[in-house]
N, C-alpha and C. Protein backbone atom coordinates (compact mmCIF):
# COMPACT_ATOMS: atom_id res chain seq x y z
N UNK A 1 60.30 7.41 -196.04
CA UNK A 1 59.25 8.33 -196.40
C UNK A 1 59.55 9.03 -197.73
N UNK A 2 60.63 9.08 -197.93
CA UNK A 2 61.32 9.92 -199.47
C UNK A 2 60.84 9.07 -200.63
N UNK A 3 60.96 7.72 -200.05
CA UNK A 3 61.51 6.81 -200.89
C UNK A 3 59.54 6.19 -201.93
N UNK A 4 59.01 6.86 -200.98
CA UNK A 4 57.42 6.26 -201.38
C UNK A 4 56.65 6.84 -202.89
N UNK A 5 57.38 8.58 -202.91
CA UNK A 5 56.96 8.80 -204.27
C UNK A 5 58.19 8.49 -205.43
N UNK A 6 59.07 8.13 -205.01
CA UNK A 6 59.46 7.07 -206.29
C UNK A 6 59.60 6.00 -206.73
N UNK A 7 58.75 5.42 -205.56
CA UNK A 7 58.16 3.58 -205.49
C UNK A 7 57.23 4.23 -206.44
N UNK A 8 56.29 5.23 -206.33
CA UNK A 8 55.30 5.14 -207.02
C UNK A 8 55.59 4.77 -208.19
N UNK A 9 56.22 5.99 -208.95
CA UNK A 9 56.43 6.13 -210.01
C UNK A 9 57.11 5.11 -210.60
N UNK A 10 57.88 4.07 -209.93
CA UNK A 10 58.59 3.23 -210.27
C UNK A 10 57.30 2.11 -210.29
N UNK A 11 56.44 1.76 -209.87
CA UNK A 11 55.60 0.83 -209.95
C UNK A 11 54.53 1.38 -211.24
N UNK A 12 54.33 2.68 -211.23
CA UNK A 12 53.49 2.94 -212.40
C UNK A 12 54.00 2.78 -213.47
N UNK A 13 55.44 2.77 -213.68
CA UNK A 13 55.78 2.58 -214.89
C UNK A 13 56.11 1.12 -215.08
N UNK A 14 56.49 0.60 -214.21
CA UNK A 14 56.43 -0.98 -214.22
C UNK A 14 54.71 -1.50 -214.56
N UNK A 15 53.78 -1.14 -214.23
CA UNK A 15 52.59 -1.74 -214.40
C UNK A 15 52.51 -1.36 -216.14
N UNK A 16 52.87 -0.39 -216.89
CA UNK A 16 52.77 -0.15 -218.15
C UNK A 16 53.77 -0.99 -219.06
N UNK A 17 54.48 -0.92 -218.73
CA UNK A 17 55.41 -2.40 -219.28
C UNK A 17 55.14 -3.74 -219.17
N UNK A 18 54.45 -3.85 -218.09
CA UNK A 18 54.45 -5.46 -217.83
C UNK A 18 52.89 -5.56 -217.11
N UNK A 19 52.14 -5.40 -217.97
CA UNK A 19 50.53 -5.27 -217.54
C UNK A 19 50.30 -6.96 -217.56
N UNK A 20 50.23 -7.99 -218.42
CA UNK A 20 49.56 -9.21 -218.82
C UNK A 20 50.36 -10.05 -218.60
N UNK A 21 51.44 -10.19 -219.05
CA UNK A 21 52.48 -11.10 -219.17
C UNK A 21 53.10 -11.31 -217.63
N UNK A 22 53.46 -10.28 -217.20
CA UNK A 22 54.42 -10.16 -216.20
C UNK A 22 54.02 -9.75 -214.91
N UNK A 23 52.63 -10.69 -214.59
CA UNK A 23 52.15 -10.03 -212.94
C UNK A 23 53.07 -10.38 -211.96
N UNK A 24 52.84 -11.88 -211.82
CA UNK A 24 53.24 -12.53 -210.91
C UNK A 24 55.27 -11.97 -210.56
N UNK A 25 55.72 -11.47 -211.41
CA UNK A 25 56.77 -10.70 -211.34
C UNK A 25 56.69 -9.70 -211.09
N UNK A 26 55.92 -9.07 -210.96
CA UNK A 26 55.41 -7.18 -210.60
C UNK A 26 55.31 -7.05 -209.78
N UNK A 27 54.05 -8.14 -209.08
CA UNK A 27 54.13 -8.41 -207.23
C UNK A 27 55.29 -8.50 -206.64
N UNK A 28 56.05 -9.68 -207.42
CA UNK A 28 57.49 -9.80 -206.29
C UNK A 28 58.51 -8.72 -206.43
N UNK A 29 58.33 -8.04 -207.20
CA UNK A 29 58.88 -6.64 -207.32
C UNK A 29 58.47 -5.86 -206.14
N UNK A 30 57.47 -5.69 -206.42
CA UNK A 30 56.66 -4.83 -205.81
C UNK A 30 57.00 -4.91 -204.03
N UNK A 31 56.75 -6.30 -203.77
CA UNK A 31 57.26 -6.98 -202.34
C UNK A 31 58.46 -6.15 -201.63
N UNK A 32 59.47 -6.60 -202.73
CA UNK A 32 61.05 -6.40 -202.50
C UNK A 32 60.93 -4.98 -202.28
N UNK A 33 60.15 -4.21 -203.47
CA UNK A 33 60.49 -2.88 -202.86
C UNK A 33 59.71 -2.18 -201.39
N UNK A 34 58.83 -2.77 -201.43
CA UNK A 34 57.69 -2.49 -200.08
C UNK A 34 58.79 -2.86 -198.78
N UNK A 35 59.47 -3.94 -198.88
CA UNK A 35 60.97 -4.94 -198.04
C UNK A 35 61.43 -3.72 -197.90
N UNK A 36 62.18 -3.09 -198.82
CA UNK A 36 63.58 -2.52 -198.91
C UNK A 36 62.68 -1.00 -198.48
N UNK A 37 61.70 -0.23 -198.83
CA UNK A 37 61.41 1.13 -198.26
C UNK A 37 60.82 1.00 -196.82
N UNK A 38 60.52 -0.05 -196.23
CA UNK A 38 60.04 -0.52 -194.70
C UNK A 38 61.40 -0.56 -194.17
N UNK A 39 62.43 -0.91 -194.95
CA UNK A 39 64.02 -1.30 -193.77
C UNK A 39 64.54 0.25 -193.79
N UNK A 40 64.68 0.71 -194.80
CA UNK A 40 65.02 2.13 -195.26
C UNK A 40 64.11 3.18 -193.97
N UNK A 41 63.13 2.80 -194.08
CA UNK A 41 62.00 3.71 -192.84
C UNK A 41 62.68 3.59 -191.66
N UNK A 42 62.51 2.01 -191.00
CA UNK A 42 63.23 1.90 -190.02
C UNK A 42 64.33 2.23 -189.47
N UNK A 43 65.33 1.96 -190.10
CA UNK A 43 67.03 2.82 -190.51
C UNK A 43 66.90 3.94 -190.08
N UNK A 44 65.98 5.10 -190.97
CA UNK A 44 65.92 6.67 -190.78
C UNK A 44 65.40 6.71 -189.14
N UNK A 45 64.18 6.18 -189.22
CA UNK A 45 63.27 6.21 -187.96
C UNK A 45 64.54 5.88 -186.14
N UNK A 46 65.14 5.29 -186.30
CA UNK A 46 66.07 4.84 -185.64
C UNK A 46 67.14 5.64 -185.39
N UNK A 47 67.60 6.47 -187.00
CA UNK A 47 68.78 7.19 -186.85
C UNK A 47 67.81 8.81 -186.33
N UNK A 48 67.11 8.91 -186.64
CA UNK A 48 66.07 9.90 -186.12
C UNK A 48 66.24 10.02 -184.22
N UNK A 49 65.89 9.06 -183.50
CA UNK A 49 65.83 9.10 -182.53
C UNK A 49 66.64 8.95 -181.71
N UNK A 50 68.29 8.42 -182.32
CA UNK A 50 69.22 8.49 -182.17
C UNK A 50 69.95 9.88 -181.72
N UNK A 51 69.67 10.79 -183.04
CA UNK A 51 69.86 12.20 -183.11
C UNK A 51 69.06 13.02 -182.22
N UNK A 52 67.79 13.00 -181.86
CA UNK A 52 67.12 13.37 -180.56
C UNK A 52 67.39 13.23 -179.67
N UNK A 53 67.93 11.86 -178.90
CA UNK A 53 68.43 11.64 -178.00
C UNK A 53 69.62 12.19 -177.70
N UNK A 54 70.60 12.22 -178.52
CA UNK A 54 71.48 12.79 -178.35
C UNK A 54 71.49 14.25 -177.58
N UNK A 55 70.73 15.42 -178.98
CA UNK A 55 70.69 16.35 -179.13
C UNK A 55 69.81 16.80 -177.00
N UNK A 56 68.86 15.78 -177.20
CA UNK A 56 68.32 15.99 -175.25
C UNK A 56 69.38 15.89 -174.12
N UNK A 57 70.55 15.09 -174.95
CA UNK A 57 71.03 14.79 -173.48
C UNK A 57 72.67 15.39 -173.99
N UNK A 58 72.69 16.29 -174.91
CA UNK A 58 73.77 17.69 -174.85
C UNK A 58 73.31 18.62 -174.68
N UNK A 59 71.59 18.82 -174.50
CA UNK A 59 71.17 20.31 -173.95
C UNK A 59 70.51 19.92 -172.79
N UNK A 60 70.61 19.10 -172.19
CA UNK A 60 69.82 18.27 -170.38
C UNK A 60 68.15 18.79 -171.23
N UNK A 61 67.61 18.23 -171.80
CA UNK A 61 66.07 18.60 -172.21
C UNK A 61 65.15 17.52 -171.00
N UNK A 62 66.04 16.31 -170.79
CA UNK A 62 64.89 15.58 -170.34
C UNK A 62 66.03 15.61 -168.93
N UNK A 63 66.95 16.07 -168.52
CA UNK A 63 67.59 16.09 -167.12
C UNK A 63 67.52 17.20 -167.26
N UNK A 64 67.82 17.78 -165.27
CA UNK A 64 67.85 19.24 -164.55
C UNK A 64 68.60 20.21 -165.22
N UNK A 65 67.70 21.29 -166.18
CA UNK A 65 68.61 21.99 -167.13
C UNK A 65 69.27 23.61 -166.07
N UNK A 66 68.91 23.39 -165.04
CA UNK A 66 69.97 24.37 -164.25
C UNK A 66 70.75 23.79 -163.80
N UNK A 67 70.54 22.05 -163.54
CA UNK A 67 72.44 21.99 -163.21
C UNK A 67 73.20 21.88 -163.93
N UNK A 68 72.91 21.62 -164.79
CA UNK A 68 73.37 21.81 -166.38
C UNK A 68 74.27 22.88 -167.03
N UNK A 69 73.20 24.09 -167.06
CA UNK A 69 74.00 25.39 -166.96
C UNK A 69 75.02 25.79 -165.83
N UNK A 70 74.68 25.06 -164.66
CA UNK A 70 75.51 25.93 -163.43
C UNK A 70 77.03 24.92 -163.89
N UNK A 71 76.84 24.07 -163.90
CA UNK A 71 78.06 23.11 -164.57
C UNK A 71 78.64 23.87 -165.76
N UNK A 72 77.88 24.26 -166.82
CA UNK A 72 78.71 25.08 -167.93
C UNK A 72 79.36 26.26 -167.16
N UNK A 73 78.84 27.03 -166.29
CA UNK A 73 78.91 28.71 -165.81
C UNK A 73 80.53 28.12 -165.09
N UNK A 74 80.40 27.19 -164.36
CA UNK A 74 81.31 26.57 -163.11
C UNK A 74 82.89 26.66 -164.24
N UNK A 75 82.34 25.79 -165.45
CA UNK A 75 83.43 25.42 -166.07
C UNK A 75 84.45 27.02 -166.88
N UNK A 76 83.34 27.52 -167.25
CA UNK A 76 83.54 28.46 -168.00
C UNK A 76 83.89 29.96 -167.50
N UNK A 77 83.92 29.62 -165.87
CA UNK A 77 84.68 30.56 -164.41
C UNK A 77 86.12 30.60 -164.80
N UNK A 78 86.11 28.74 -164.24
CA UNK A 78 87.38 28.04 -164.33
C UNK A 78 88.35 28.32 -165.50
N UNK A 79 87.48 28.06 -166.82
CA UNK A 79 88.52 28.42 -168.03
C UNK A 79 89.13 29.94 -167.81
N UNK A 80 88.10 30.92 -167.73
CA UNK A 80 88.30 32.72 -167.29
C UNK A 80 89.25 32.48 -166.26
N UNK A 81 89.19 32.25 -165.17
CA UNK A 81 90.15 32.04 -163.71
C UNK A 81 92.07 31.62 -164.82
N UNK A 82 91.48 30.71 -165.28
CA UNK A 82 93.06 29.88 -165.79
C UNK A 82 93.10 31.31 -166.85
N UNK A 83 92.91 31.80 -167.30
CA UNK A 83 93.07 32.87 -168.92
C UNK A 83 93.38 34.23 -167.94
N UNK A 84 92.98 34.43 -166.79
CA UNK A 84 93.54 35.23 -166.17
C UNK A 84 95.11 35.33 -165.39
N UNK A 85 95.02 34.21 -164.90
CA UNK A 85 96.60 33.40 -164.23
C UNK A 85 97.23 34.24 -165.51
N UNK A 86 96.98 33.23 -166.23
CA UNK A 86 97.88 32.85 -167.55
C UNK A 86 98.62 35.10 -167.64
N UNK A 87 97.40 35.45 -167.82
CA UNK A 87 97.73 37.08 -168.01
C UNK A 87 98.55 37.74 -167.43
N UNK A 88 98.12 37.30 -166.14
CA UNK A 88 99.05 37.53 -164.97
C UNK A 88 100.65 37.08 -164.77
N UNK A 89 100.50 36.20 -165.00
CA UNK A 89 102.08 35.53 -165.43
C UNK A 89 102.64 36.16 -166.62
N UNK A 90 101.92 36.37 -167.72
CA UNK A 90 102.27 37.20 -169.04
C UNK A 90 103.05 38.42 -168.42
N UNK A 91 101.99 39.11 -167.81
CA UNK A 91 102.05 40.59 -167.52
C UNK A 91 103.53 41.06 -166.46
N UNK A 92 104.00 39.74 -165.70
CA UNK A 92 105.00 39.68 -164.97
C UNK A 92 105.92 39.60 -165.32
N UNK A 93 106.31 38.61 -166.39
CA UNK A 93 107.34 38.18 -167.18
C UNK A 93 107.70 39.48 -168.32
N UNK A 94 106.83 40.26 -168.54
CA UNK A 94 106.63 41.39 -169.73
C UNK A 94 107.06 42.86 -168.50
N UNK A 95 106.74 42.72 -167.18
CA UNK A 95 107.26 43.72 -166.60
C UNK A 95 108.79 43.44 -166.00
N UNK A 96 108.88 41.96 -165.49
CA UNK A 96 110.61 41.66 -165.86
C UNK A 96 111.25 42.55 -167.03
N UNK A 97 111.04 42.06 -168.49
CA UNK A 97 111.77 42.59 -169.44
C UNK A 97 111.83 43.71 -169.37
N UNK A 98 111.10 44.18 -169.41
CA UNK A 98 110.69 45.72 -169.45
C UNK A 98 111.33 46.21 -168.19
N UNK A 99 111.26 46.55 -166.91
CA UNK A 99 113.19 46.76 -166.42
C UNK A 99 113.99 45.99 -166.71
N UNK A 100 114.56 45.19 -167.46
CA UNK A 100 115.79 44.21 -168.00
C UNK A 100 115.70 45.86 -169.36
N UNK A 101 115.23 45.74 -169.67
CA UNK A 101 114.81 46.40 -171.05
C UNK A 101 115.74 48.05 -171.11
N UNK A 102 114.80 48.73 -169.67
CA UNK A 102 115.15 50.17 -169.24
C UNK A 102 116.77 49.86 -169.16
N UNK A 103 117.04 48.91 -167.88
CA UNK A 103 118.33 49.12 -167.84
C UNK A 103 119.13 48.93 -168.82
N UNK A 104 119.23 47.86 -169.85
CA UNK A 104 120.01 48.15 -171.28
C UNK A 104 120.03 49.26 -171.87
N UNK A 105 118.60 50.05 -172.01
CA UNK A 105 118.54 51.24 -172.27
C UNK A 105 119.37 52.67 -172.02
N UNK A 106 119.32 52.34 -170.85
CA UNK A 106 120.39 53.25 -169.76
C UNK A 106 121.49 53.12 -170.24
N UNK A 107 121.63 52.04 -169.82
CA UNK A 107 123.35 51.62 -170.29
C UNK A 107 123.79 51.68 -171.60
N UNK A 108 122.79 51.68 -172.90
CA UNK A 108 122.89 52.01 -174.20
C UNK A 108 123.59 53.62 -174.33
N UNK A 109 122.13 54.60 -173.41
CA UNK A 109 122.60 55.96 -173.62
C UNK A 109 123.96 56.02 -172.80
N UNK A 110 124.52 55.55 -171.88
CA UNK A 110 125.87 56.08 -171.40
C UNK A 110 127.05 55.96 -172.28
N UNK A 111 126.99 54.48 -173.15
CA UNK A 111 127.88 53.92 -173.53
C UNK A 111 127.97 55.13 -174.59
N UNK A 112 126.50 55.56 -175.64
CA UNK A 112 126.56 56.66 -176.50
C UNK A 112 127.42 57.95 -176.14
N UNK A 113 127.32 58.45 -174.45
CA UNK A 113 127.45 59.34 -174.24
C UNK A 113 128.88 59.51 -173.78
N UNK A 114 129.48 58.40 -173.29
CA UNK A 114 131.15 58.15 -173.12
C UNK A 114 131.45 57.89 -174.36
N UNK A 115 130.99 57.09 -176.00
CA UNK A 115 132.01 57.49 -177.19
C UNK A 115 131.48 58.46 -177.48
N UNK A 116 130.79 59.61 -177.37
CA UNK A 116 130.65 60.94 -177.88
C UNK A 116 131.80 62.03 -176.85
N UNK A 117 132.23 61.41 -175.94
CA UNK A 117 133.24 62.01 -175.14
C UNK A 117 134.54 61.34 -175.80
N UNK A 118 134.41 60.20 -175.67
CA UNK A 118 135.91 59.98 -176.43
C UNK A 118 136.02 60.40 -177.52
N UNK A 119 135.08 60.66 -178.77
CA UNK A 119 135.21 60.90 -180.15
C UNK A 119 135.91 62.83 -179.92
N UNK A 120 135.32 63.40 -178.75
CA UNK A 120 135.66 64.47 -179.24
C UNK A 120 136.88 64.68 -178.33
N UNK A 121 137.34 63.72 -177.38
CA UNK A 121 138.88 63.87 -176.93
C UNK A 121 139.89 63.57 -177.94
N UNK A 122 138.97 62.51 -178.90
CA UNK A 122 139.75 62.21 -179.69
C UNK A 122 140.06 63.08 -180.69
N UNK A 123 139.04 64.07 -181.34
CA UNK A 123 139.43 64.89 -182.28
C UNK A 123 140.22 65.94 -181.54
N UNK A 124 140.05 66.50 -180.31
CA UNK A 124 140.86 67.35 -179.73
C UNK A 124 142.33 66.96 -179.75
N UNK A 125 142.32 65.79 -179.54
CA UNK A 125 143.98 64.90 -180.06
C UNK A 125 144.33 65.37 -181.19
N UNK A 126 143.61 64.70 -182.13
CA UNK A 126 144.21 64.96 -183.73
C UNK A 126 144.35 66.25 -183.80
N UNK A 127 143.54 67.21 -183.38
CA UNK A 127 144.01 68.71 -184.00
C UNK A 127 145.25 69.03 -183.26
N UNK A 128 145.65 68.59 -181.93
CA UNK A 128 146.82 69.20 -181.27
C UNK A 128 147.87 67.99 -182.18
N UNK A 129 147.87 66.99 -182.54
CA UNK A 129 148.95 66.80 -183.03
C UNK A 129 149.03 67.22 -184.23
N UNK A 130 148.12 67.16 -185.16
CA UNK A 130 148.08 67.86 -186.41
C UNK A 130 149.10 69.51 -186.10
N UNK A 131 148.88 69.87 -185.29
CA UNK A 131 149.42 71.44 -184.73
C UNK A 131 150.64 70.71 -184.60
N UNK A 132 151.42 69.90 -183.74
CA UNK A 132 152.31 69.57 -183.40
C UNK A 132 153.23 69.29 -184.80
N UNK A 133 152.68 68.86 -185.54
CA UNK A 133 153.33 68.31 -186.79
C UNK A 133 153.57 69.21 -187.54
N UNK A 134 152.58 70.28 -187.73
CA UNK A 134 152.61 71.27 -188.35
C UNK A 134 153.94 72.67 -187.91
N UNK A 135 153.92 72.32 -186.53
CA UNK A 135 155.26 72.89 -186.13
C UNK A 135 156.62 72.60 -185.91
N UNK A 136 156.22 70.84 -185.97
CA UNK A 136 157.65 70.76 -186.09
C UNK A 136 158.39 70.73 -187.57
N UNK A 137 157.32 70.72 -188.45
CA UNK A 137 157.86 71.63 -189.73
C UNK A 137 158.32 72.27 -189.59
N UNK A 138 157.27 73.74 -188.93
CA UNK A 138 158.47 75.00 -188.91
C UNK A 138 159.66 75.15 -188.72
N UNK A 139 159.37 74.05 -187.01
CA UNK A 139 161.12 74.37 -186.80
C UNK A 139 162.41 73.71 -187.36
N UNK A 140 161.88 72.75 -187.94
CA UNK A 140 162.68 72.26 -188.81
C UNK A 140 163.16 72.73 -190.36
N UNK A 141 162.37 73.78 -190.46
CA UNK A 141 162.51 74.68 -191.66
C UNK A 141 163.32 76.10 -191.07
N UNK A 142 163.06 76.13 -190.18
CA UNK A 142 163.97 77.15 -189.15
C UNK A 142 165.22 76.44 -189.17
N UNK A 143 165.36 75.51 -188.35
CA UNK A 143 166.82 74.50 -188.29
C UNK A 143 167.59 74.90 -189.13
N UNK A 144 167.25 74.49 -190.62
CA UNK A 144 167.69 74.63 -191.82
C UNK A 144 168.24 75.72 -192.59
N UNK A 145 167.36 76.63 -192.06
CA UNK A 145 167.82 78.06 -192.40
C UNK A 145 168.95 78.32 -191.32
N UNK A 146 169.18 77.98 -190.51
CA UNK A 146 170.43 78.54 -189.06
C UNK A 146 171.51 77.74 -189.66
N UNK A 147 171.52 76.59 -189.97
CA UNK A 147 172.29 75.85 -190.72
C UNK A 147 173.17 76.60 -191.83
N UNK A 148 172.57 76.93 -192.76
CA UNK A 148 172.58 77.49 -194.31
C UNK A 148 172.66 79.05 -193.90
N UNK A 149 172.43 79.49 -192.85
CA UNK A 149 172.79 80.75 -192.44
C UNK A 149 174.08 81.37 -192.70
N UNK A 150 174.99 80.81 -191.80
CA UNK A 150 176.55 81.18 -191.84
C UNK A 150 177.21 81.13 -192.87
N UNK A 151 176.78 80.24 -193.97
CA UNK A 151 177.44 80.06 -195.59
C UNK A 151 177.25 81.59 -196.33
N UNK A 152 175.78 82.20 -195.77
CA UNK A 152 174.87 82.97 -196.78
C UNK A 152 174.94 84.74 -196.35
N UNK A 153 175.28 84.76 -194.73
CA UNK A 153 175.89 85.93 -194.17
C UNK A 153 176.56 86.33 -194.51
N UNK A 154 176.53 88.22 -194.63
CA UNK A 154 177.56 88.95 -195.61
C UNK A 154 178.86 89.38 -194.65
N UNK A 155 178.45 89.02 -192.94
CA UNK A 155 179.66 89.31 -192.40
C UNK A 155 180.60 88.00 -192.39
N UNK A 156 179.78 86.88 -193.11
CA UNK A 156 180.88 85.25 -193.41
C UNK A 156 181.45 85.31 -194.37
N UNK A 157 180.50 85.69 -195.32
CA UNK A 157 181.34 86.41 -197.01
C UNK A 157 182.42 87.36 -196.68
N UNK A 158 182.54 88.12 -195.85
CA UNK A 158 183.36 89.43 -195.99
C UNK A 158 184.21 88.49 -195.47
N UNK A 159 184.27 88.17 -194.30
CA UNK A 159 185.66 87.06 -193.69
C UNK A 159 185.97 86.34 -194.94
N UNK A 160 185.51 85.60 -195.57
CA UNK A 160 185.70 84.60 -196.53
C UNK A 160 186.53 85.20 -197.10
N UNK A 161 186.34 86.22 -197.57
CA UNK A 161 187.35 87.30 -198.50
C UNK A 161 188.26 87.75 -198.28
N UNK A 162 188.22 88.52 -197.30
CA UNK A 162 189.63 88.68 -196.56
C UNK A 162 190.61 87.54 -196.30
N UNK A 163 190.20 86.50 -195.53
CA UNK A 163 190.78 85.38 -195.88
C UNK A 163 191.21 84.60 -196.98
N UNK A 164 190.90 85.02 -197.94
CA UNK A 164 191.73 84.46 -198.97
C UNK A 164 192.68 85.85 -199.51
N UNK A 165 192.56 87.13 -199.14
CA UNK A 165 193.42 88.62 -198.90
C UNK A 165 194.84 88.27 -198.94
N UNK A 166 194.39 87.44 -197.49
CA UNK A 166 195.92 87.43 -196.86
C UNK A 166 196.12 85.85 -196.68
N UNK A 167 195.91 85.69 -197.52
CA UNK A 167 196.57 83.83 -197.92
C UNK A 167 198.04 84.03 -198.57
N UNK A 168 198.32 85.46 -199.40
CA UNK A 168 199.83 85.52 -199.70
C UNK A 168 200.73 86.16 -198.90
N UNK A 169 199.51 87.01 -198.26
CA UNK A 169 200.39 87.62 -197.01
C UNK A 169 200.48 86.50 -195.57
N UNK A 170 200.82 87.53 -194.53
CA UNK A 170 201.40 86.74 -193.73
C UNK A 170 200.33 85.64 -193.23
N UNK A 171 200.43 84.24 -193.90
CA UNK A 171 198.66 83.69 -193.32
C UNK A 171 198.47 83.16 -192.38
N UNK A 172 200.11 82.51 -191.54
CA UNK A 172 199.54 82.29 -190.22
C UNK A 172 199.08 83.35 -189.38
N UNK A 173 199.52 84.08 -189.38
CA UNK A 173 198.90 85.57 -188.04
C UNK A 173 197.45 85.96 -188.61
N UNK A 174 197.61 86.09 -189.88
CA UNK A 174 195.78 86.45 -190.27
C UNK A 174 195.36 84.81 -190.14
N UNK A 175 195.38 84.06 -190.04
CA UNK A 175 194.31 82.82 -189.24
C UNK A 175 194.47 82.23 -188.12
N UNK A 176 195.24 82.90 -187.99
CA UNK A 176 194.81 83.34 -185.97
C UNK A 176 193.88 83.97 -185.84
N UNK A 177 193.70 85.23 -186.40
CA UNK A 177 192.92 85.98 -185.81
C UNK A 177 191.21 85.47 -186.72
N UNK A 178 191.60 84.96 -187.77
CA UNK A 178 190.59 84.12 -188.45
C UNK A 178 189.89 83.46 -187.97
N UNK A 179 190.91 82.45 -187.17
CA UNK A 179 190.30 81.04 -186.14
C UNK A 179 189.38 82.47 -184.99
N UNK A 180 190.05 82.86 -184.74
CA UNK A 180 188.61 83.23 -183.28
C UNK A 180 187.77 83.89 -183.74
N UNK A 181 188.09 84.91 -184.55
CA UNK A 181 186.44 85.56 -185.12
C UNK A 181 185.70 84.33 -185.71
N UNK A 182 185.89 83.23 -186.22
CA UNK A 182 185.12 82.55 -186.36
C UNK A 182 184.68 81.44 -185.35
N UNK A 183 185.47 81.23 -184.15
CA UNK A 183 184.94 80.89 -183.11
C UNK A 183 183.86 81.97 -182.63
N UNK A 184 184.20 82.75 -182.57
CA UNK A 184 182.82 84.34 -181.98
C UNK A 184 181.63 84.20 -182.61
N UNK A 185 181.59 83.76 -184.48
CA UNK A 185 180.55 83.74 -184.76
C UNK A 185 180.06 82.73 -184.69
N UNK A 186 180.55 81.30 -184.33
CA UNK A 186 180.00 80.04 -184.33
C UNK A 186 179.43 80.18 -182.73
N UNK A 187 180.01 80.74 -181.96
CA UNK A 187 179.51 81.00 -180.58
C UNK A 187 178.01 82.11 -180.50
N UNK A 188 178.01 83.19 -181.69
CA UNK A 188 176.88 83.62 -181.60
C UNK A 188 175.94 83.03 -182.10
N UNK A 189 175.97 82.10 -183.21
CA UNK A 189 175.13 81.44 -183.66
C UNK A 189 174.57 80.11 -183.04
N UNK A 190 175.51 80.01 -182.45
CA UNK A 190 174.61 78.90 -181.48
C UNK A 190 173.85 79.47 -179.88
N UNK A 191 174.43 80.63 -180.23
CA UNK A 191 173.54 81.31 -178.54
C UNK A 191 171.97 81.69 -179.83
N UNK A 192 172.06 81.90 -180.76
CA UNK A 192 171.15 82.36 -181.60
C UNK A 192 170.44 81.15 -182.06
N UNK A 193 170.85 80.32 -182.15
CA UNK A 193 170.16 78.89 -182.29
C UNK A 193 169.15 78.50 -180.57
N UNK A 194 169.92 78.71 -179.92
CA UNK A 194 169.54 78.33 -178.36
C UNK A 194 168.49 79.45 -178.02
N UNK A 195 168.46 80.69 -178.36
CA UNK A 195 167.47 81.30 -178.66
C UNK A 195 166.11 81.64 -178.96
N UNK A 196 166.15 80.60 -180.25
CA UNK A 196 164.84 80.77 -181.45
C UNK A 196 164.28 79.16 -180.42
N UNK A 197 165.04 78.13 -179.91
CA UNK A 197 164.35 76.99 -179.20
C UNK A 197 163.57 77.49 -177.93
């Protein structure tokens, strides 16, 4: 049917070209194309009713168009029914995790809450040994001084002196009496050492 107004035009301009000379060729032209827009008709006409048919029997036009629909409704239950399962199983597997979830959770905050107990047993450590260290400086700076004591005492100096007094005098009898006063003070100084511990 498309094809008829440009047969026309195609034959009108063929009749102006080839008016006298060229009938008997114009006709068989003419034929071929009359041939070829009749097969062309048919073709469409065919693929036409093809497509109708179709289009009737994917919407039931010429079969029972309520069983038709009740068949779509049936199917389209079924798909909803399965999309619900499906949710349902989702929703189960998602409330699994979710206590799997809490309890890690839990167990997250304890684990937080036992190293926030150890961190501060632990600093309670460091400051008592830090203290510890810090004193056994002292007493080791104490030590030192009890040590360096008896050299630096003016009642060790005064002995010292006297003792060398009587180095021309008689010096065994003055270090006799040398030896025990300085046993007395090595005896007070260590009750004085035993003391300050």
């Amino acid at each position: 049917m498309t094809y008829l107004p440009d047969v026309v035009i195609l034959l009108l301009s063929l009749h102006r070209y080839m008016q006298n000379s060229v009938t008997f060729h114009f006709i068989s032209v003419l034929l071929l194309l009359k041939a070829e827009v009749k097969k062309n008709c048919s073709e469409e006409k065919a693929l036409f009713f093809q497509e109708i048919s179709a289009f009737n029997d994917e919407y039931g036009l010429l079969n029972n168009r309520e069983l038709l629909i009740a068949n779509e409704v049936k199917s389209e239950i079924q798909k909803l029914e399965l999309e619900m399962e499906t949710l349902n199983n989702e929703m189960k597997i998602m409330e699994n995790k979710n206590v799997k979830l809490n309890v890690l959770q839990k167990q997250k905050e304890e684990a937080k809450e036992e190293l926030l107990l150890l961190q501060s047993k632990l600093q309670a450590f460091e400051s008592k040994r830090s203290e510890a260290v810090s004193r056994t400086k002292l007493l080791e700076e104490e030590k030192e001084q009890i040590i360096q004591k008896p050299q630096t005492d003016a009642e060790f100096l005064r002995l010292k002196k006297e003792l060398e007094a009587y180095k021309e005098d008689d010096i065994e009898s003055v270090c006799e009496s040398l030896r025990t006063e300085i046993n007395f003070l090595q005896m007070v100084c260590i009750l004085y050492e035993m003391g300050l511990k």
